[in-house]
C-alpha atoms as a PDB file:
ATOM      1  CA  UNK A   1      17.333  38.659 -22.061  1.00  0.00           C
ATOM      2  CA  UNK A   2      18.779  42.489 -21.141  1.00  0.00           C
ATOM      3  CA  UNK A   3      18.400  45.079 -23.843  1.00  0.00           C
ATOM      4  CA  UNK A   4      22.270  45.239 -24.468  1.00  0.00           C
ATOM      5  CA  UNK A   5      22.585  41.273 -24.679  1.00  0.00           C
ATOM      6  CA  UNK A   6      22.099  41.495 -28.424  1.00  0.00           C
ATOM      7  CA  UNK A   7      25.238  44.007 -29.144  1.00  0.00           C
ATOM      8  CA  UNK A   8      27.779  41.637 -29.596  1.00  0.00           C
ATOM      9  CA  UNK A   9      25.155  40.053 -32.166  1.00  0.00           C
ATOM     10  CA  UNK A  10      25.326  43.450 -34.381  1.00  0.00           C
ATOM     11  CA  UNK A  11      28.688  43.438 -34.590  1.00  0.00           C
ATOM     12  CA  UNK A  12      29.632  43.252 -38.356  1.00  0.00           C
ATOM     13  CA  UNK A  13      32.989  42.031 -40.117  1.00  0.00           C
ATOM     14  CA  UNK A  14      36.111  43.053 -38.942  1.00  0.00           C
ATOM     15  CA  UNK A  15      34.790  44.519 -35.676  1.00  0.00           C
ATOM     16  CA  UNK A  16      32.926  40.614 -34.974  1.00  0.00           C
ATOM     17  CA  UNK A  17      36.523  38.901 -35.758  1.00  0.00           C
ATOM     18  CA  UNK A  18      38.830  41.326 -33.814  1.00  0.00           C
ATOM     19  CA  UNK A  19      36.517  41.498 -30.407  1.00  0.00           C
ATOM     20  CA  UNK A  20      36.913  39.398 -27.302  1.00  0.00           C
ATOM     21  CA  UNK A  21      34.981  36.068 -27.142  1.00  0.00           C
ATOM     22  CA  UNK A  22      33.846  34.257 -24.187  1.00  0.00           C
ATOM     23  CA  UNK A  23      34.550  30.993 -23.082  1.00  0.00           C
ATOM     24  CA  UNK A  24      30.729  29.957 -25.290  1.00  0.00           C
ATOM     25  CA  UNK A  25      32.400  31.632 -28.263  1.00  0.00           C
ATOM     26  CA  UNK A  26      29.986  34.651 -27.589  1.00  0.00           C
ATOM     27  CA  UNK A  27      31.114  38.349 -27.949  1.00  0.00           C
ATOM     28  CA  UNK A  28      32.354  39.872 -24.703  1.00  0.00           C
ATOM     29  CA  UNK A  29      30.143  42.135 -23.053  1.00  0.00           C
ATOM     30  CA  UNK A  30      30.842  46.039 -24.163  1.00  0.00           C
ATOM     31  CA  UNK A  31      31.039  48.491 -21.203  1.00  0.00           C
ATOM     32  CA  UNK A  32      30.585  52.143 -21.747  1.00  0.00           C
ATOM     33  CA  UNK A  33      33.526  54.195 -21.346  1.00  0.00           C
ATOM     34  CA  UNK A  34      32.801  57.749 -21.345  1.00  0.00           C
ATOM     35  CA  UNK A  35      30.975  60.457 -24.149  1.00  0.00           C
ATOM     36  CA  UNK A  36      33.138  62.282 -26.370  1.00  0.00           C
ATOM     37  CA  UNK A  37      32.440  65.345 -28.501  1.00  0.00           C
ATOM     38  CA  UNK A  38      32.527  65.590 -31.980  1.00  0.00           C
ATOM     39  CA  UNK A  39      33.324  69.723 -32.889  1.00  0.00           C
ATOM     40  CA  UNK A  40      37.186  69.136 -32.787  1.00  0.00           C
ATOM     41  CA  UNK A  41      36.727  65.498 -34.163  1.00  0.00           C
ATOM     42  CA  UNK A  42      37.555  64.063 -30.013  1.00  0.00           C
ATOM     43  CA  UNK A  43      35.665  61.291 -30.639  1.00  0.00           C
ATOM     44  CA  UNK A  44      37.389  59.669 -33.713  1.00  0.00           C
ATOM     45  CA  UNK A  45      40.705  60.588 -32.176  1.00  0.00           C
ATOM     46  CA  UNK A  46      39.694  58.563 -29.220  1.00  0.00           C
ATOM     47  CA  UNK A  47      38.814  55.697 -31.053  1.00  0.00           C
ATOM     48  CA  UNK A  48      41.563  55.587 -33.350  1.00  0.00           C
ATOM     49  CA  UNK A  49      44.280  56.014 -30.659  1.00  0.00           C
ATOM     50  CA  UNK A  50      42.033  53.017 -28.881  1.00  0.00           C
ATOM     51  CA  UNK A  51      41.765  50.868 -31.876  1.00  0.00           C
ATOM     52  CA  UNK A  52      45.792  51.601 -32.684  1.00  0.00           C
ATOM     53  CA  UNK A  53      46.158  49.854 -28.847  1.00  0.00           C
ATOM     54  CA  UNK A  54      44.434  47.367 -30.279  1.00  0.00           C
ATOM     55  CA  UNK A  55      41.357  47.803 -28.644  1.00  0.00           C
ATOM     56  CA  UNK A  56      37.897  47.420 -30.527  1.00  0.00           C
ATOM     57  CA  UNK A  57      34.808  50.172 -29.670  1.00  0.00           C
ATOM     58  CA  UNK A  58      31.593  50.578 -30.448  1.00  0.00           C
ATOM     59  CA  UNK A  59      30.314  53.631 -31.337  1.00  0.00           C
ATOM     60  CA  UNK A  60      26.826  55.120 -30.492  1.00  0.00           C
ATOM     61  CA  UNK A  61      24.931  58.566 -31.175  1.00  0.00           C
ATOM     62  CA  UNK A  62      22.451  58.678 -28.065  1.00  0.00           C
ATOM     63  CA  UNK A  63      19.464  60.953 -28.557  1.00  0.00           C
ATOM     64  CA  UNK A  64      19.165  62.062 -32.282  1.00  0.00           C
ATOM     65  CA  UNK A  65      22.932  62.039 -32.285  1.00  0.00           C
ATOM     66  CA  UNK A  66      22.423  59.063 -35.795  1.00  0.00           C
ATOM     67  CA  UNK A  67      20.331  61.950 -37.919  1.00  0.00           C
ATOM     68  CA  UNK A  68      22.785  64.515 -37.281  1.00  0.00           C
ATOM     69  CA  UNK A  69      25.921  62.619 -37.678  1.00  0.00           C
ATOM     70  CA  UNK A  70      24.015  61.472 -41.226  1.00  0.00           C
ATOM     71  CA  UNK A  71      23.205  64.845 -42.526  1.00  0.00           C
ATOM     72  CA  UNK A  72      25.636  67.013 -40.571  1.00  0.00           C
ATOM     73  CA  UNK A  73      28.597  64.565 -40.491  1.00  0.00           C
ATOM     74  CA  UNK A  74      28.771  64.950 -36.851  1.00  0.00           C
ATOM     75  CA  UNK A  75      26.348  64.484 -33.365  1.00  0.00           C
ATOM     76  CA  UNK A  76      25.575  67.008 -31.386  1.00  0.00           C
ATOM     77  CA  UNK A  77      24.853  64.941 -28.639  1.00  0.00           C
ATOM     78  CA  UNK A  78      28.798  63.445 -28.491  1.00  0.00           C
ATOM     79  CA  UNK A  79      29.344  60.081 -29.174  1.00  0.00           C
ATOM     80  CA  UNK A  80      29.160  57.407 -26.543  1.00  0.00           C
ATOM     81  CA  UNK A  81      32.073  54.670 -26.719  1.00  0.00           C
ATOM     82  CA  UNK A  82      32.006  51.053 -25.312  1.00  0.00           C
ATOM     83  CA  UNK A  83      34.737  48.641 -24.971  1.00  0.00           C
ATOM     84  CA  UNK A  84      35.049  45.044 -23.913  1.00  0.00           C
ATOM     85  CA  UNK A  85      34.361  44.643 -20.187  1.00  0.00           C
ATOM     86  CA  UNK A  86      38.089  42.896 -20.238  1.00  0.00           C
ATOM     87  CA  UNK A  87      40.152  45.883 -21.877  1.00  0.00           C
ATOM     88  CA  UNK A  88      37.802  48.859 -20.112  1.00  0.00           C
ATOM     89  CA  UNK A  89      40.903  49.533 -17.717  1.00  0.00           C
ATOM     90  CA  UNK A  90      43.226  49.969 -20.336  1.00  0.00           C
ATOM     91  CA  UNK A  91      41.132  51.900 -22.277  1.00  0.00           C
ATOM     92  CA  UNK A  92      40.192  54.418 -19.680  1.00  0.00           C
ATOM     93  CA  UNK A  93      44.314  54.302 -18.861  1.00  0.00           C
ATOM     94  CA  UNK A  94      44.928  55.425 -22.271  1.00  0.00           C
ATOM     95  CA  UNK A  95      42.262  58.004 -22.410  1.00  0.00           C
ATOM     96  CA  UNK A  96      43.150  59.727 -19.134  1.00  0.00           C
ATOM     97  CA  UNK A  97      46.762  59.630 -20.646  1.00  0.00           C
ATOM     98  CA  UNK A  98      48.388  56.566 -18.925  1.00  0.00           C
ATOM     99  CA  UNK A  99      49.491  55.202 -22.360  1.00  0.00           C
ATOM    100  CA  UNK A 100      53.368  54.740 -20.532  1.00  0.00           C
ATOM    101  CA  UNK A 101      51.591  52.446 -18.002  1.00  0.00           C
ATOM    102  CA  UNK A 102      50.271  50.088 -21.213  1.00  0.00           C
ATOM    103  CA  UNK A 103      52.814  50.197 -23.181  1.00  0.00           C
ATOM    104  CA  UNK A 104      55.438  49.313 -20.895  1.00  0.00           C
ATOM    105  CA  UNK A 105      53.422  46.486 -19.620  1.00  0.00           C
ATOM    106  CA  UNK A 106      53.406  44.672 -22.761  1.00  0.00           C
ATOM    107  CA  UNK A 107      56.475  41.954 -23.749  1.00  0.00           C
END
């Protein structure tokens, strides 16, 4: 079993519900889509303009990037977001500011 095989088995509540399944019922594999930095709050703007396209993340604080974004609120390190391996083109679309291209795709 790979290291990352257990992520989809972390996955808590809403996050578990709303992200892809397999065809075994088993949570999608997440794909890392890029670091973003947390001074001018980039990283929860990213995920909350992802999550509004109604695509799930996961975030994670590489390094000691969890004990600063306890005590200080943010990481220094950036935060690193994954996706599900189905909606990583989209997301990157979106992020490199293709959001015209998705939203004009949709019925």
């Amino acid at each position: 079993m790979k290291e990352n095989d257990n992520w989809g088995r972390a996955l808590s509540g809403e996050l578990f519900e709303r992200w892809p399944k397999d065809e075994n019922g088993e949570p999608e594999e997440p794909v890392f889509l890029g670091t973003a930095v947390n001074l001018n709050l980039f990283d929860e703007l990213t995920v909350n303009m992802l999550e509004a396209y109604g695509i799930p993340c996961i975030r994670r604080y590489p390094g000691n990037g969890s004990f600063g974004k306890l005590i200080l609120g943010m990481s220094g390190e950036g935060t690193e977001i994954y996706v599900p391996k189905s909606m990583l083109e989209d997301a990157a679309a979106l992020c490199t500011g293709g959001a015209d291209a998705i939203t004009e795709e949709e019925p």
